[in-house]
N, C-alpha and C. Protein backbone atom coordinates (compact mmCIF):
# COMPACT_ATOMS: atom_id res chain seq x y z
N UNK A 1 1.60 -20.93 -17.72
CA UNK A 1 1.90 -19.55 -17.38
C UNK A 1 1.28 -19.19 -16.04
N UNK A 2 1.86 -18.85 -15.41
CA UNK A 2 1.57 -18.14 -14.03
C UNK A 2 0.34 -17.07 -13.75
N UNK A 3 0.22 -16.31 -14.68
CA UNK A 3 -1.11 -15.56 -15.02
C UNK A 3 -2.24 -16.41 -15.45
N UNK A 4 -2.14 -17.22 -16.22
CA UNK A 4 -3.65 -18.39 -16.18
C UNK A 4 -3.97 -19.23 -14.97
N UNK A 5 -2.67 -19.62 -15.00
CA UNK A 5 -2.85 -20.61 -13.48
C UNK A 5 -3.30 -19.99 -11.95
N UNK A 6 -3.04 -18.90 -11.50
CA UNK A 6 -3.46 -18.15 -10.63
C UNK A 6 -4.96 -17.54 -10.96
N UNK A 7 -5.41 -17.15 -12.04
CA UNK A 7 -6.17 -15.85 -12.50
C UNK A 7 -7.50 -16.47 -10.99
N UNK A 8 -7.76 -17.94 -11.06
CA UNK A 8 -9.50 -17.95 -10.60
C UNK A 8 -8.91 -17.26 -9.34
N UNK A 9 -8.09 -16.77 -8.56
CA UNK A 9 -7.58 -16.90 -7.10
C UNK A 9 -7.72 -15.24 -7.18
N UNK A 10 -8.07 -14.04 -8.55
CA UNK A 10 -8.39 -13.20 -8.06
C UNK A 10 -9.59 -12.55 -7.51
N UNK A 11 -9.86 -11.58 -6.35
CA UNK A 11 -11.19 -11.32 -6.23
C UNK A 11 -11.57 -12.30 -4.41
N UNK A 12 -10.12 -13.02 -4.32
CA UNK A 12 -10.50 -14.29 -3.19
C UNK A 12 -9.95 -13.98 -2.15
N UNK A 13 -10.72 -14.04 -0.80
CA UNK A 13 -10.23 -14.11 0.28
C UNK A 13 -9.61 -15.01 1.06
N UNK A 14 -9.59 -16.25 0.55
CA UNK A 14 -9.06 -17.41 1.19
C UNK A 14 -8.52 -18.69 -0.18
N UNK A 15 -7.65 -19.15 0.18
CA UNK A 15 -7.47 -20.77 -0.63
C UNK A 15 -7.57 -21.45 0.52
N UNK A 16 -7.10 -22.64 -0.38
CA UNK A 16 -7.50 -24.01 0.32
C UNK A 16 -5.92 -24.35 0.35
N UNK A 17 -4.90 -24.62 0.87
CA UNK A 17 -3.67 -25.09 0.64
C UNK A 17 -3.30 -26.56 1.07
N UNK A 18 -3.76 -27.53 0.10
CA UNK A 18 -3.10 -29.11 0.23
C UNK A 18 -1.64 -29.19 0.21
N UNK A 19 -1.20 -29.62 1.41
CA UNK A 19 0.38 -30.02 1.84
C UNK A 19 0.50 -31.37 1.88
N UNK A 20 1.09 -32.03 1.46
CA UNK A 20 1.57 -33.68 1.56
C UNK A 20 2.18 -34.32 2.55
N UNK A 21 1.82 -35.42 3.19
CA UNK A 21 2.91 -36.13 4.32
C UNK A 21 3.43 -36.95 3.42
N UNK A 22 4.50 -37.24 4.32
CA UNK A 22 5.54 -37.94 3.81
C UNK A 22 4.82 -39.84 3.16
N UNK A 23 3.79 -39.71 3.65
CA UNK A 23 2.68 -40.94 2.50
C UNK A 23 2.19 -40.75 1.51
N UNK A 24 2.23 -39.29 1.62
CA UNK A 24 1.76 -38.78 0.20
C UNK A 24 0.24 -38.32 0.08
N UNK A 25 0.04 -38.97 1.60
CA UNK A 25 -1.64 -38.46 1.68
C UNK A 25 -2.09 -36.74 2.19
N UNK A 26 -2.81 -35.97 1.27
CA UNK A 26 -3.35 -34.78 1.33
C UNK A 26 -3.54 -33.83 2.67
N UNK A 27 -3.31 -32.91 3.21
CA UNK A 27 -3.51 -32.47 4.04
C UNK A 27 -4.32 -30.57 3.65
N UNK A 28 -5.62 -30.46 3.75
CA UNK A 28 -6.02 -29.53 3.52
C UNK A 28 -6.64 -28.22 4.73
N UNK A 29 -6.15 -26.82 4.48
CA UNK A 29 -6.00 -26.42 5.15
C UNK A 29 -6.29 -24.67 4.75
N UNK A 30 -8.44 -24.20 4.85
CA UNK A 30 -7.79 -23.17 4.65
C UNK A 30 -6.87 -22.02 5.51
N UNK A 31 -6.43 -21.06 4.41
CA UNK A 31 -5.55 -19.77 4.81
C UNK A 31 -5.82 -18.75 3.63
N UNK A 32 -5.33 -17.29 4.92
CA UNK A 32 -5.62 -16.07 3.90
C UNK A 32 -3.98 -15.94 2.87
N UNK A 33 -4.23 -15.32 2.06
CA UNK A 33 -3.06 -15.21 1.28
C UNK A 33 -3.24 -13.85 0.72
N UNK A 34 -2.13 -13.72 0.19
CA UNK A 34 -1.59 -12.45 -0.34
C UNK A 34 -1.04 -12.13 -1.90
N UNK A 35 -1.53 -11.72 -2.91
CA UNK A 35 -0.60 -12.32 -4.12
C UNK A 35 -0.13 -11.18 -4.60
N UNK A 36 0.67 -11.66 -5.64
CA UNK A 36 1.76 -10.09 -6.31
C UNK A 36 1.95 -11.02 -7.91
N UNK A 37 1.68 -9.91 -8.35
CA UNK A 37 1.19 -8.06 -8.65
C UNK A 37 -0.08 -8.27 -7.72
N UNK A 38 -0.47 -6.84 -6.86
CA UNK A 38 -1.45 -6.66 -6.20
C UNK A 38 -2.76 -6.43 -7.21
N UNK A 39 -2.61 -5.94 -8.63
CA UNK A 39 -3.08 -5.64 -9.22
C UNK A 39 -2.72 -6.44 -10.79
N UNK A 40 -4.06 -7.32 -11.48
CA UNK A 40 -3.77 -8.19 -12.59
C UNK A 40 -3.50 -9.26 -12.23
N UNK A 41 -3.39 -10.18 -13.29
CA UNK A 41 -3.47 -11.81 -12.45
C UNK A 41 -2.22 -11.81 -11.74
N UNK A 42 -2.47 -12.59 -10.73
CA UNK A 42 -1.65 -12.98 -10.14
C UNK A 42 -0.33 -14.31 -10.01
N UNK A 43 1.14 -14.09 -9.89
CA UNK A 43 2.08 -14.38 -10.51
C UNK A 43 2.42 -15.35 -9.07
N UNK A 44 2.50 -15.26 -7.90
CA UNK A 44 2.70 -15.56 -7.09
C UNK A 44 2.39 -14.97 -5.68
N UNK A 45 2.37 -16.57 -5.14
CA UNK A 45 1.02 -15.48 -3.53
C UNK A 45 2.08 -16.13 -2.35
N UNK A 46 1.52 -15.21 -1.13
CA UNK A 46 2.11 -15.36 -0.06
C UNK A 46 1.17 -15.91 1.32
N UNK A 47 1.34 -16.91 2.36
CA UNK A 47 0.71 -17.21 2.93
C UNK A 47 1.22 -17.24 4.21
N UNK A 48 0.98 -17.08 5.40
CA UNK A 48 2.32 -17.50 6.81
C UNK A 48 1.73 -18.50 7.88
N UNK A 49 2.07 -19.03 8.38
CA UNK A 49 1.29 -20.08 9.66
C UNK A 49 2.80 -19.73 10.89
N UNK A 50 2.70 -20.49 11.96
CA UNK A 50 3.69 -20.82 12.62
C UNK A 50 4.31 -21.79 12.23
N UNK A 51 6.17 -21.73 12.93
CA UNK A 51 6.95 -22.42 12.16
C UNK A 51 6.96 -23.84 12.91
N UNK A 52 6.39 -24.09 13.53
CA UNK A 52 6.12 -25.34 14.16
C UNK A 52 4.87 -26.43 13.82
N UNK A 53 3.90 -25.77 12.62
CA UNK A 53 2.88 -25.94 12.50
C UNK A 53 2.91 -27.17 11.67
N UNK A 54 2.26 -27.92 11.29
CA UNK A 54 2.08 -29.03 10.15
C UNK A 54 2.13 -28.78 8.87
N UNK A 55 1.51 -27.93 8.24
CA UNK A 55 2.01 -27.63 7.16
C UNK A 55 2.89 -26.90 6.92
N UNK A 56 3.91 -26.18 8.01
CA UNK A 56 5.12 -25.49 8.20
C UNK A 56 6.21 -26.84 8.12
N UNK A 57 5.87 -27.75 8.25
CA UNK A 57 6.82 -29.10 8.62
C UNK A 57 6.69 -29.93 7.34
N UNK A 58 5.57 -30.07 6.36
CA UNK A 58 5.13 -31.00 5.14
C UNK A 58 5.55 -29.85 4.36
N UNK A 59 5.90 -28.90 4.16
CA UNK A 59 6.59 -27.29 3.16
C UNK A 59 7.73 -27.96 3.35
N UNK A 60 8.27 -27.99 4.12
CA UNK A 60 9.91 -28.33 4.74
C UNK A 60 10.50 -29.85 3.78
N UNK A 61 9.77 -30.74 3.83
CA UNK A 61 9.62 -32.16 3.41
C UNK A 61 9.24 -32.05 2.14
N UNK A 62 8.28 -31.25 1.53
CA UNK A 62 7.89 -31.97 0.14
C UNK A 62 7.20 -30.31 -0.33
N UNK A 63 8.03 -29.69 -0.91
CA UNK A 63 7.81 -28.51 -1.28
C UNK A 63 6.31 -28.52 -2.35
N UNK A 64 5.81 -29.50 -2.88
CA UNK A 64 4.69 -30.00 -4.02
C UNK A 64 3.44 -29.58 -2.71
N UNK A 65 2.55 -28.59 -3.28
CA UNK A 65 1.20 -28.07 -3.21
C UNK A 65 0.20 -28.01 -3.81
N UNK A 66 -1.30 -28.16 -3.58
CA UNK A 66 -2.29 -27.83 -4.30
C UNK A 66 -2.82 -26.69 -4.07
N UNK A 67 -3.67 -25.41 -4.49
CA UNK A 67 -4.20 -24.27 -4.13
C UNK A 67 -5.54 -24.50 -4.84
N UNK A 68 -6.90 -23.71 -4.28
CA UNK A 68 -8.21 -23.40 -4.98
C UNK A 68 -8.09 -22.37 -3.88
N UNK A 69 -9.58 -21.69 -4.74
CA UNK A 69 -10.18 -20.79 -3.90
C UNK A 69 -11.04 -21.69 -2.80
N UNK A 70 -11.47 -20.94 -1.89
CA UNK A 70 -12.55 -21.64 -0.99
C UNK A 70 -12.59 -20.59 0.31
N UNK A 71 -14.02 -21.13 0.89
CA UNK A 71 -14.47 -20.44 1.81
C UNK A 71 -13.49 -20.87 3.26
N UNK A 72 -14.24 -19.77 4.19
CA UNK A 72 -13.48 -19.51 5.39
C UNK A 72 -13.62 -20.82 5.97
N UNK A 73 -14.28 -21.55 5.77
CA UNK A 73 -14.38 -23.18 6.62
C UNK A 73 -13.73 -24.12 5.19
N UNK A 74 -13.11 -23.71 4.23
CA UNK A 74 -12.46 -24.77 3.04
C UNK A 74 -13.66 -25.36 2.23
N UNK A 75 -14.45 -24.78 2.33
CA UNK A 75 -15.32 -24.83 0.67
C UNK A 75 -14.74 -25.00 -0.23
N UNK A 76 -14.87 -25.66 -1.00
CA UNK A 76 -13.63 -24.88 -2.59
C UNK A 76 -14.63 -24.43 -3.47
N UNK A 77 -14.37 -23.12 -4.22
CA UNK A 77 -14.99 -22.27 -4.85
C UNK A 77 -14.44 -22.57 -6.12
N UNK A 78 -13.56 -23.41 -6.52
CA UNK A 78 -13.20 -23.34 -7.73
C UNK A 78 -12.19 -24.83 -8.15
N UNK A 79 -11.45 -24.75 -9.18
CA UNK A 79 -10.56 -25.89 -9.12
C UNK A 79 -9.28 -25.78 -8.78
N UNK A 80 -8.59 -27.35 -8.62
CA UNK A 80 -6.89 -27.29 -7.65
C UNK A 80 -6.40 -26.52 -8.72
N UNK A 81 -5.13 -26.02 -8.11
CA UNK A 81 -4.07 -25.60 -8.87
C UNK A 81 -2.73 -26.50 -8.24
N UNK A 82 -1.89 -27.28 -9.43
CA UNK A 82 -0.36 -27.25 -8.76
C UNK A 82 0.66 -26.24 -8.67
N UNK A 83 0.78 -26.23 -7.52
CA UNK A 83 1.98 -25.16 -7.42
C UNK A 83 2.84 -25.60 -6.28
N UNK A 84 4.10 -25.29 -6.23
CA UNK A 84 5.26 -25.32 -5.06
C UNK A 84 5.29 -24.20 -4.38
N UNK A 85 5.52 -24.69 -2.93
CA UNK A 85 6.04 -23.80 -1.73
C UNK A 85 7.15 -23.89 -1.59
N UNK A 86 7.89 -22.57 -0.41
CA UNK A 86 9.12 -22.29 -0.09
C UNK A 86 8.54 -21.49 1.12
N UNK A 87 9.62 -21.84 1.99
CA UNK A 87 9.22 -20.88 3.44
C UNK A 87 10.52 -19.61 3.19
N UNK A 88 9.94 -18.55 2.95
CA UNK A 88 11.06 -17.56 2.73
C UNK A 88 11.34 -16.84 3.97
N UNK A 89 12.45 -16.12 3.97
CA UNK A 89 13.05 -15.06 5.13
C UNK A 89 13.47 -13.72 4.65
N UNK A 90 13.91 -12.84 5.58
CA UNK A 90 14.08 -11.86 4.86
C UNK A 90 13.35 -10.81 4.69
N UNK A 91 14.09 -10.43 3.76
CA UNK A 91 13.05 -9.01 2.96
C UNK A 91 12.10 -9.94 2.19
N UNK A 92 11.89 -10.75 1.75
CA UNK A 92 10.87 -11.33 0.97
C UNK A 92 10.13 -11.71 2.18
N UNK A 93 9.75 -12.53 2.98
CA UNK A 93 9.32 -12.64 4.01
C UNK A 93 8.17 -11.40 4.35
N UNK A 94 9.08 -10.35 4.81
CA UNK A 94 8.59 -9.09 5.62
C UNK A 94 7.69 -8.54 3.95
N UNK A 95 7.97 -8.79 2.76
CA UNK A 95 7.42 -8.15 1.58
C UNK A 95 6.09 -9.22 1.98
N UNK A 96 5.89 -10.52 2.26
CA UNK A 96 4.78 -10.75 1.99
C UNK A 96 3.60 -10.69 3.50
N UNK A 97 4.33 -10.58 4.60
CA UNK A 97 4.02 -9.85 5.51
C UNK A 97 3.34 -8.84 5.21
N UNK A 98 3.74 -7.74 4.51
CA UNK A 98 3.07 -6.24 4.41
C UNK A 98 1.86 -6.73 3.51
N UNK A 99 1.63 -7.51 2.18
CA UNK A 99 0.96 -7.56 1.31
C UNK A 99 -0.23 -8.05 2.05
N UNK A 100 0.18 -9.14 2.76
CA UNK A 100 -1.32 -10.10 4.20
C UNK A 100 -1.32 -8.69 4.81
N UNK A 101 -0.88 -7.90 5.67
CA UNK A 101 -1.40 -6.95 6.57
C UNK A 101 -1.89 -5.70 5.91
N UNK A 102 -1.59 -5.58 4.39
CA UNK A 102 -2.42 -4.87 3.57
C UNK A 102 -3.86 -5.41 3.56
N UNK A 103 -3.88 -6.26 2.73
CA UNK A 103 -4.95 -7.03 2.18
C UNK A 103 -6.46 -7.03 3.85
N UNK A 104 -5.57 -8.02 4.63
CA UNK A 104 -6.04 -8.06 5.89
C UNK A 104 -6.63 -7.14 7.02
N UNK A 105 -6.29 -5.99 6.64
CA UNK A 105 -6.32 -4.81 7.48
C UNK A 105 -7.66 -4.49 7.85
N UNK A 106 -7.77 -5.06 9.59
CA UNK A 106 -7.18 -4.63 10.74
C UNK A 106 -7.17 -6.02 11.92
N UNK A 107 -7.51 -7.22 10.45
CA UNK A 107 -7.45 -8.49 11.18
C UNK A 107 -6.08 -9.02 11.49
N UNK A 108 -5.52 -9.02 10.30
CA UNK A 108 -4.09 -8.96 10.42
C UNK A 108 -3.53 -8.56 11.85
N UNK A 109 -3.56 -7.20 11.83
CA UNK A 109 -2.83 -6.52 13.12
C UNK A 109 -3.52 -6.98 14.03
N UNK A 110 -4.56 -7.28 14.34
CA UNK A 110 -4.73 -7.24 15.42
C UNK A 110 -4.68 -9.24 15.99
N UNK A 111 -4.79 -9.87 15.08
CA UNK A 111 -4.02 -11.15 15.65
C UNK A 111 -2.49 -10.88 15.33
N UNK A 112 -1.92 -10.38 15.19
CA UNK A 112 -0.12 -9.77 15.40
C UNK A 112 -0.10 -9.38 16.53
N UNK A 113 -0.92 -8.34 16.90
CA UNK A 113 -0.73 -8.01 18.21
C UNK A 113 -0.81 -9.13 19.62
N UNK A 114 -1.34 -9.95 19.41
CA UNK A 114 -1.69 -11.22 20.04
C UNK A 114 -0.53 -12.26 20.29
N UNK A 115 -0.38 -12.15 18.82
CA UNK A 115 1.12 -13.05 18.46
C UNK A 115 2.02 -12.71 19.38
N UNK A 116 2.07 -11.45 19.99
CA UNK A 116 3.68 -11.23 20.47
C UNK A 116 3.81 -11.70 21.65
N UNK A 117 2.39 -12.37 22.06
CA UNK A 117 2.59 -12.74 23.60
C UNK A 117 2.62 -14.40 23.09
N UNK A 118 2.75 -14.85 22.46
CA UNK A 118 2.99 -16.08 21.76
C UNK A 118 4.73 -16.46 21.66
N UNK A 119 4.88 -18.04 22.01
CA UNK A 119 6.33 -18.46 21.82
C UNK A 119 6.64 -19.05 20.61
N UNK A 120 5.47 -18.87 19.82
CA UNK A 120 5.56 -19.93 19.03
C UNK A 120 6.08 -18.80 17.66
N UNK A 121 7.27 -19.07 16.31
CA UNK A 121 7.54 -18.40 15.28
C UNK A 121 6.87 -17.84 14.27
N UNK A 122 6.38 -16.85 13.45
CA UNK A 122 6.12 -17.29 12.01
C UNK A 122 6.89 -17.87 11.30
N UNK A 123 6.18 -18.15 10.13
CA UNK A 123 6.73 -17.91 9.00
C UNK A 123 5.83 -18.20 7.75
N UNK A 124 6.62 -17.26 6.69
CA UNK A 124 5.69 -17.16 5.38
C UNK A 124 6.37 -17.96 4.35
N UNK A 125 5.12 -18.47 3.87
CA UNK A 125 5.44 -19.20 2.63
C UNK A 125 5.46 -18.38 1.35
N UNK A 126 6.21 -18.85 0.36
CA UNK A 126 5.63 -17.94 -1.13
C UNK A 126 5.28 -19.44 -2.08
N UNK A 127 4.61 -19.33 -2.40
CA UNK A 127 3.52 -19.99 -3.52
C UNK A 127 3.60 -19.80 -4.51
N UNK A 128 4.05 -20.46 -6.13
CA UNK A 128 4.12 -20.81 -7.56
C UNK A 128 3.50 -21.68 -7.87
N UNK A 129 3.15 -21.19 -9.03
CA UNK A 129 2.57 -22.55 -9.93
C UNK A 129 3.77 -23.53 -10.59
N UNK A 130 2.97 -24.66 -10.11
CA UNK A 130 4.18 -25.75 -10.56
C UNK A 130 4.01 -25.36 -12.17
């Protein structure tokens, strides 16, 4: 169930997100995330990098992820979780956009504001438990 499997990830400012290469070998990487319901365990979270990025490219290839909590340098605070990614667009997209620039607020905006002098894309992932 999606509510057990998420629950340690409430209360957290960061996971740890393991992406796979195409060897199969681990790639760990923390990021801030975003989850929904904003409130109660959490069912599914949202994360964004650029769309050129490495784990924007191993999402693309092998949708299979690991998640923990962990500190701002990838501590892990807790144990993996399996779950799958998807790089969404859209109104889902821009929904998990608002939830990071909620959560984030005023770090968020203000590396956004930065971003726009940037060539490089977002994009957001949404996150399930396998």
């Amino acid at each position: 169930m999606a509510e057990t499997r998420f629950a340690s990830l409430q209360g957290q400012k960061y996971i740890n997100l393991e992406t796979f290469r195409k060897n199969a070998q681990g790639v760990r990487t923390p990021v801030w995330f975003a989850r929904e319901p904003e409130q109660g365990p959490p069912e599914k979270l949202y994360a964004y990098s650029t769309a050129d990025s490495g784990k924007a490219k191993r999402i693309r290839n092998n949708p299979r992820v690991r998640v923990a909590p962990c500190t701002a340098s990838g501590k892990l605070l807790g144990e993996w979780i399996d779950a799958v990614a998807e790089i969404v667009m859209g109104a889902e997209a821009e929904h998990g956009m608002k939830l990071l620039n909620k959560k984030y607020f005023p770090w968020r905006q203000i590396l956004g504001f930065f971003s726009l002098f940037s060539r490089h894309k977002r994009v957001v992932f949404l996150i399930r438990p396998a």
